[in-house]
C-alpha atoms as a PDB file:
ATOM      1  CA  UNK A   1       3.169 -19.158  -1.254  1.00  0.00           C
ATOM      2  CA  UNK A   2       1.560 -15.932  -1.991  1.00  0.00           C
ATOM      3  CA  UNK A   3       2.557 -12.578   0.362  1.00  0.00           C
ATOM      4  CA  UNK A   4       0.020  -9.722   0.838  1.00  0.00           C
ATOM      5  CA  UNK A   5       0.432  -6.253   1.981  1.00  0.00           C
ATOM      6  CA  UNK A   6      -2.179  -4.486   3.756  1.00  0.00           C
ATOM      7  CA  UNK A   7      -1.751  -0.667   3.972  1.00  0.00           C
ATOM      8  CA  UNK A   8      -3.748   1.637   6.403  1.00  0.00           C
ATOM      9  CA  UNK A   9      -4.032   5.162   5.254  1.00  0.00           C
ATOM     10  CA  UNK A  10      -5.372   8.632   6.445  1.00  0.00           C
ATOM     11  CA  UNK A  11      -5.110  10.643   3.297  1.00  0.00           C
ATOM     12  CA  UNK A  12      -3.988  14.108   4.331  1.00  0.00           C
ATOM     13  CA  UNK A  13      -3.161  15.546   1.033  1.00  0.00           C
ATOM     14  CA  UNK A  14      -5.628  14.475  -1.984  1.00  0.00           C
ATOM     15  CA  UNK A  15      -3.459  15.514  -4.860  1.00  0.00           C
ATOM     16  CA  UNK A  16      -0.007  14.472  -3.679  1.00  0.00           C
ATOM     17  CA  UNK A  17      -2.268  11.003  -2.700  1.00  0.00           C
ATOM     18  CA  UNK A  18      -3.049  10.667  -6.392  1.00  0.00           C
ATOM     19  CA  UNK A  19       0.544  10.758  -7.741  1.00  0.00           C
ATOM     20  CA  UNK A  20       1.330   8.575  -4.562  1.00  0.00           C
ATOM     21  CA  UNK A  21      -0.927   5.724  -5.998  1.00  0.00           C
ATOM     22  CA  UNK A  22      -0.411   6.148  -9.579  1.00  0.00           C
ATOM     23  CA  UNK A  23       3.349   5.778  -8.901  1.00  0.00           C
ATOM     24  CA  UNK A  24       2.564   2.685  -6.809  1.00  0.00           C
ATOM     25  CA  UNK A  25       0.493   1.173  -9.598  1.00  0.00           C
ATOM     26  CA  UNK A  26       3.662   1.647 -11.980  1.00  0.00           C
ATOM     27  CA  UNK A  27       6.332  -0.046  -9.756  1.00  0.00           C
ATOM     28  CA  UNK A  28       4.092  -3.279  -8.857  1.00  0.00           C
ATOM     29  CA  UNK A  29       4.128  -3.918 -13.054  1.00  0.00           C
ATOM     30  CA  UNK A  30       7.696  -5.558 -12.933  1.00  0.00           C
ATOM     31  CA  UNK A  31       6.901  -7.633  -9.634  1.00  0.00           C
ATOM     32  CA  UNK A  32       3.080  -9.275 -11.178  1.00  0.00           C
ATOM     33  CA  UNK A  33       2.035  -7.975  -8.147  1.00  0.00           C
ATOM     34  CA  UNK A  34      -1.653  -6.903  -8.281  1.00  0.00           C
ATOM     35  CA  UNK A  35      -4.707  -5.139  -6.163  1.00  0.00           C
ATOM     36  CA  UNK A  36      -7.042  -7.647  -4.618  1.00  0.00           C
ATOM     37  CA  UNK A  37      -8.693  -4.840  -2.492  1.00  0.00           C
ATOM     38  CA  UNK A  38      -9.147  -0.928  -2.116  1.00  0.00           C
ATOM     39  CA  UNK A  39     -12.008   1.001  -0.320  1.00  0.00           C
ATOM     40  CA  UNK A  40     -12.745   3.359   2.467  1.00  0.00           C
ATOM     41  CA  UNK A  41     -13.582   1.997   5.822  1.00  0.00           C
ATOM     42  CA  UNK A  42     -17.537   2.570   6.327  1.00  0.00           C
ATOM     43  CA  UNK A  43     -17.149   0.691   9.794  1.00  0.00           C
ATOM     44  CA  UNK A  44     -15.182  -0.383  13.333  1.00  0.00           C
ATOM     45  CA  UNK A  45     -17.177  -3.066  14.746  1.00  0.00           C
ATOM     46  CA  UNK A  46     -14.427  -3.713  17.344  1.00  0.00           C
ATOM     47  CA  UNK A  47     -11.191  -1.830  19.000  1.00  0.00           C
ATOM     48  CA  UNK A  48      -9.764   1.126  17.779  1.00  0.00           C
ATOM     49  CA  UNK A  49      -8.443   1.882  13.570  1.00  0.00           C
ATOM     50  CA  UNK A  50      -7.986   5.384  13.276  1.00  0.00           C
ATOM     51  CA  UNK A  51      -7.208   4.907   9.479  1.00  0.00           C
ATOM     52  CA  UNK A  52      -9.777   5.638   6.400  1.00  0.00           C
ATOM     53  CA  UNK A  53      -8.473   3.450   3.834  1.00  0.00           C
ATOM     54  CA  UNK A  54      -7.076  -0.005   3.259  1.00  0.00           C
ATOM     55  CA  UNK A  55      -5.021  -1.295   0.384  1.00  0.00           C
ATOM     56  CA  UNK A  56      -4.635  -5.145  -0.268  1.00  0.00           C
ATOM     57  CA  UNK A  57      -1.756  -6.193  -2.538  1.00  0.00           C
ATOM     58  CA  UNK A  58      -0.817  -9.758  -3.765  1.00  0.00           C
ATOM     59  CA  UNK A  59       2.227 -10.916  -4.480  1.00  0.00           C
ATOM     60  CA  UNK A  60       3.957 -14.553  -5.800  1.00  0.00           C
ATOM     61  CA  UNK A  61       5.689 -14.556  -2.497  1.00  0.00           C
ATOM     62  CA  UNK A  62       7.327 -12.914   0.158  1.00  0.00           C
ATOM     63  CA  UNK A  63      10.869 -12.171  -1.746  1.00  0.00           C
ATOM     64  CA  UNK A  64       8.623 -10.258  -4.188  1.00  0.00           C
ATOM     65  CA  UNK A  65       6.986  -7.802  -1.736  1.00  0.00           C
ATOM     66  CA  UNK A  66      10.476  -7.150   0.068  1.00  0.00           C
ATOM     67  CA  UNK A  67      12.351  -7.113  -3.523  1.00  0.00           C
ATOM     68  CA  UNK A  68       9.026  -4.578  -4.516  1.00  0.00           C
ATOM     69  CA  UNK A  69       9.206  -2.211  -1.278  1.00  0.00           C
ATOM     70  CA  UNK A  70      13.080  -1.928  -1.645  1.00  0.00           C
ATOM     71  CA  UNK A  71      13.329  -1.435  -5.387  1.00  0.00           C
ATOM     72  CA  UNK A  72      14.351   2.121  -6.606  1.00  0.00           C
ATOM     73  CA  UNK A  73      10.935   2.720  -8.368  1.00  0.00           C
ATOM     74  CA  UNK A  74       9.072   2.609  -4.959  1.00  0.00           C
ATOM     75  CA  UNK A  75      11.705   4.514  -2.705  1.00  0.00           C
ATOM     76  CA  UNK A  76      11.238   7.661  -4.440  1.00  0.00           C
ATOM     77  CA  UNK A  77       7.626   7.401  -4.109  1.00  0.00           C
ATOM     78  CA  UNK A  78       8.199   7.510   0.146  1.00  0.00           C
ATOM     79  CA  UNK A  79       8.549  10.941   0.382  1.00  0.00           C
ATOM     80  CA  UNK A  80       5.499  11.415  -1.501  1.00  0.00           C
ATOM     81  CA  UNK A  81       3.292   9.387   0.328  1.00  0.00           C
ATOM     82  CA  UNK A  82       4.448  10.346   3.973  1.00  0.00           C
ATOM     83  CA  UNK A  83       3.433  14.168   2.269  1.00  0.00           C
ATOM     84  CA  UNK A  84       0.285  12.536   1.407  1.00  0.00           C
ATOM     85  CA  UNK A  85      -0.790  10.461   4.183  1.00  0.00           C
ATOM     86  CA  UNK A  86      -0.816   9.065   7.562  1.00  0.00           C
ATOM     87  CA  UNK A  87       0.038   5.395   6.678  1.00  0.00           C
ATOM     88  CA  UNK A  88       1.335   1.745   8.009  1.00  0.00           C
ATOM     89  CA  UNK A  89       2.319  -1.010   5.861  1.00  0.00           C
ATOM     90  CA  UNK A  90       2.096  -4.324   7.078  1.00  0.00           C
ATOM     91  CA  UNK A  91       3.320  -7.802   5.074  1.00  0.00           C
ATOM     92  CA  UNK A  92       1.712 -11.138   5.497  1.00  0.00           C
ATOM     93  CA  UNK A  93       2.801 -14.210   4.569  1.00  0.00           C
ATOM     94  CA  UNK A  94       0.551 -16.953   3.906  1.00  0.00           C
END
């Protein structure tokens, strides 16, 4: 069954946010993983989300998305993105 992760991001640095998310888009290639979703939150109809943006990511299944957020490739990307952004990562399964 497919796995999605849904990250919620305050971009704080622009630049350093760019090289976050082309490095991302690089270490989802060996996993098949692939974007269902980006944008920039226009409105909160209800409760509180402090964040500006929202990712959606789909993967085969949940081994993929852990196997994905542990691999090599995407751990050397952390440091850039907690530079970049305010951010929480959250995995679904379905």
């Amino acid at each position: 069954m497919a796995a999605y992760l849904i990250g919620h991001i305050t971009i704080k640095d622009p630049v350093k946010w760019e090289k976050y998310v082309k490095g991302v888009q690089v270490s989802l290639a060996p996993f098949e993983a692939k974007i269902i979703f980006r944008g920039k939150c226009v409105k909160v109809f209800t409760g509180k989300h402090p964040y500006q943006n929202t990712v959606v990511i789909e993967f085969s299944d949940l081994s993929a998305m852990q196997q994905w957020y542990s691999s090599e490739d995407y751990q050397k990307l952390i440091p850039i993105r907690d530079e970049a952004a305010d951010v929480v990562i959250i995995g679904y399964d379905t």
